[in-house]
C-alpha atoms as a PDB file:
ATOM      1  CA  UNK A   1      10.297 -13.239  10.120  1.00  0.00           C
ATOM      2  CA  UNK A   2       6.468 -13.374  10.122  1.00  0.00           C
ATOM      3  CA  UNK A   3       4.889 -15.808   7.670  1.00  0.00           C
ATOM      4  CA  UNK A   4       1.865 -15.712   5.370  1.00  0.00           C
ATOM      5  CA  UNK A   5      -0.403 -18.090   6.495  1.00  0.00           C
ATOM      6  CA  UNK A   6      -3.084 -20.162   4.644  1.00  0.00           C
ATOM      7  CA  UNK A   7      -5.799 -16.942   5.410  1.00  0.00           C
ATOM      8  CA  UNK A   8      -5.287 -15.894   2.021  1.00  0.00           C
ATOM      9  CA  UNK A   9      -4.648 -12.329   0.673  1.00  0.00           C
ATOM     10  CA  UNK A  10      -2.715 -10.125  -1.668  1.00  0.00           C
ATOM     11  CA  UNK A  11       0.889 -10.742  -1.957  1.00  0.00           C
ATOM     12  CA  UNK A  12       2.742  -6.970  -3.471  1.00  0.00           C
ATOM     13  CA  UNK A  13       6.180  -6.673  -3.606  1.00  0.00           C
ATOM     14  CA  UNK A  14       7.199  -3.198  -3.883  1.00  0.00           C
ATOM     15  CA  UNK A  15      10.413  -0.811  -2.998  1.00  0.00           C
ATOM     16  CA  UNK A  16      10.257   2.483  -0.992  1.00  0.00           C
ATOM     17  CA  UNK A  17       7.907   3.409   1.802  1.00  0.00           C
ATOM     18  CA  UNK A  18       4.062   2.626   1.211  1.00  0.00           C
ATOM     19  CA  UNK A  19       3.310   3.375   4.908  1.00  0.00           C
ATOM     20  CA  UNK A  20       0.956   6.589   3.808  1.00  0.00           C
ATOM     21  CA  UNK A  21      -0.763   4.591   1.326  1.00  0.00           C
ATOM     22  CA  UNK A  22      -1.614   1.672   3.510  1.00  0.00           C
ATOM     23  CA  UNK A  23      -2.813   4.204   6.258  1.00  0.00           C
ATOM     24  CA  UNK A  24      -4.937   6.050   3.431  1.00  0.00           C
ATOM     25  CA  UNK A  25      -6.428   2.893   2.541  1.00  0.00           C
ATOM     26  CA  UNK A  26      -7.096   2.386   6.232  1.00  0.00           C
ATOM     27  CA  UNK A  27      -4.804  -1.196   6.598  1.00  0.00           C
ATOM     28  CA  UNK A  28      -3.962  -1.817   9.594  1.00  0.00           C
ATOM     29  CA  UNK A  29      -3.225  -5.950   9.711  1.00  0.00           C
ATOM     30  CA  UNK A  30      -0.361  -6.487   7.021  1.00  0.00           C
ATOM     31  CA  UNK A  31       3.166  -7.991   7.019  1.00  0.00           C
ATOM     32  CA  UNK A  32       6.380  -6.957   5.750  1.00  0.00           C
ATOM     33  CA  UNK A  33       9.006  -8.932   4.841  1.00  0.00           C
ATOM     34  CA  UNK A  34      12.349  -7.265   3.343  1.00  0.00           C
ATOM     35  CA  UNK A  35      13.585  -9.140   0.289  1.00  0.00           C
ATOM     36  CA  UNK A  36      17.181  -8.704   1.674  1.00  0.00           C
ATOM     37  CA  UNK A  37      15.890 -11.461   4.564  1.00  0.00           C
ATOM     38  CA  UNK A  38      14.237 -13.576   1.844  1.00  0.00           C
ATOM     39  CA  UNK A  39      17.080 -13.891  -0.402  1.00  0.00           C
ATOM     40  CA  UNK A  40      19.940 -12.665   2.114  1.00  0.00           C
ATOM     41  CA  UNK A  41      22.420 -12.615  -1.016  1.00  0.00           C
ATOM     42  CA  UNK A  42      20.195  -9.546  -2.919  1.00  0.00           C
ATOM     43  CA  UNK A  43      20.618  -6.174  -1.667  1.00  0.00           C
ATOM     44  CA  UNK A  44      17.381  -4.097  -2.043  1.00  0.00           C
ATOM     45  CA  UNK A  45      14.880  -1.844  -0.621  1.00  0.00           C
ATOM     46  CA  UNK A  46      11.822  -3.808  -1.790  1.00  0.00           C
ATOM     47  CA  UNK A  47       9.365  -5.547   0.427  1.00  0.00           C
ATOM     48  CA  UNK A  48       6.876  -8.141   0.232  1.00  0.00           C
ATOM     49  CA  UNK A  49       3.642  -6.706   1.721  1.00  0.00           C
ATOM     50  CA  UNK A  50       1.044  -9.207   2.731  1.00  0.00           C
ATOM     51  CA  UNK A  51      -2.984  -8.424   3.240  1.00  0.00           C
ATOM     52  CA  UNK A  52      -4.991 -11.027   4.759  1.00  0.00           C
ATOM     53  CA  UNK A  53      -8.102 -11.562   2.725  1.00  0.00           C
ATOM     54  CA  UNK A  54     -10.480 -10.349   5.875  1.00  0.00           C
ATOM     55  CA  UNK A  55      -8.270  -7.122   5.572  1.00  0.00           C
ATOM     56  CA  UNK A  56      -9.010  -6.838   1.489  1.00  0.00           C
ATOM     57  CA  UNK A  57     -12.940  -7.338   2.335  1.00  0.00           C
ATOM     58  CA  UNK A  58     -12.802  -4.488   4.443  1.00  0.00           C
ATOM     59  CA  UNK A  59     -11.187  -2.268   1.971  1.00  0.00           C
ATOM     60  CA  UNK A  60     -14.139  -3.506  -0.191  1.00  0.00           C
ATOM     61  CA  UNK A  61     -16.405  -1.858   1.444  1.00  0.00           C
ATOM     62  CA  UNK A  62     -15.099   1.959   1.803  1.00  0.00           C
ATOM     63  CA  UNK A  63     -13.267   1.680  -1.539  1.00  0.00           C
ATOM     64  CA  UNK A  64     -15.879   4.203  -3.167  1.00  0.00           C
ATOM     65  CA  UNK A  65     -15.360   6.943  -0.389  1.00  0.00           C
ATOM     66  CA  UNK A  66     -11.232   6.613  -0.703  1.00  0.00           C
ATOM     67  CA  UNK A  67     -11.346   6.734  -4.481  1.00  0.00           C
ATOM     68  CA  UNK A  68     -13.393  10.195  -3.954  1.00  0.00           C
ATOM     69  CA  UNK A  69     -10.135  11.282  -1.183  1.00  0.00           C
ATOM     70  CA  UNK A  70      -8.290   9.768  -3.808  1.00  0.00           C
ATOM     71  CA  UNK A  71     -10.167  11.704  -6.499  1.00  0.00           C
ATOM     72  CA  UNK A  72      -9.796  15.184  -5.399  1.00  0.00           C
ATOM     73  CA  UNK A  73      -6.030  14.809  -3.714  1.00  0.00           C
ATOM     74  CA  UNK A  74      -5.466  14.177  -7.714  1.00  0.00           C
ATOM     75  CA  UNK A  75      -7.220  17.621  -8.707  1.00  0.00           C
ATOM     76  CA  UNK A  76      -5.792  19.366  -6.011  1.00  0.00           C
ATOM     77  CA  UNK A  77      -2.758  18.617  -6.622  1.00  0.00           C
ATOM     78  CA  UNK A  78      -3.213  19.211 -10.743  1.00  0.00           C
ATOM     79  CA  UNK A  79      -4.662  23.119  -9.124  1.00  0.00           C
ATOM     80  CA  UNK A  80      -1.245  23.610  -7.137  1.00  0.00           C
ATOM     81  CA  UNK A  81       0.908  22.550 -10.273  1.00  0.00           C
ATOM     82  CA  UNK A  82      -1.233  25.177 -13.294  1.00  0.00           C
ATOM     83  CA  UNK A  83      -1.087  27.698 -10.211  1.00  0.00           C
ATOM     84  CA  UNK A  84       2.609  27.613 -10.442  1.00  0.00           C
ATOM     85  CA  UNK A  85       3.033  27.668 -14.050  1.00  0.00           C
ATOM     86  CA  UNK A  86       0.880  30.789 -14.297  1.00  0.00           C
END
């Protein structure tokens, strides 16, 4: 199991896959640590995702131009679902 070292970060636990929204957010230097090998008595999908700091400073600095991808997967989407209601 990898371990969070004293670098810092953001600490998320979350269930699922995030994969697409980590690669949309252009993070590439993370761990993932099941819960199931945390607390080996819990069954679960969730994960503990950990971003170093340096990778969170990073994200800083294109967050503006993935909110606008962001932005206009939203309206796109909202487009496709009043299409199909018409």
């Amino acid at each position: 199991m990898s371990s969070v070292n004293e670098d810092g970060g953001l600490l998320y636990l979350k269930g699922g896959d995030f994969s697409d929204e980590l690669k949309d957010a252009r993070i590439v230097d993370y761990t993932l640590i099941n819960i199931e090998d945390i607390a080996h008595s819990i069954e679960s999908d969730k994960k503990v995702l950990w971003i170093p700091y340096s990778n969170i400073s990073k994200f800083k600095s294109y967050k503006n131009e993935i909110e606008d991808m962001l932005q206009k997967r939203r309206k796109e989407s909202k487009r496709k679902k009043q299409d199909q209601c018409e």
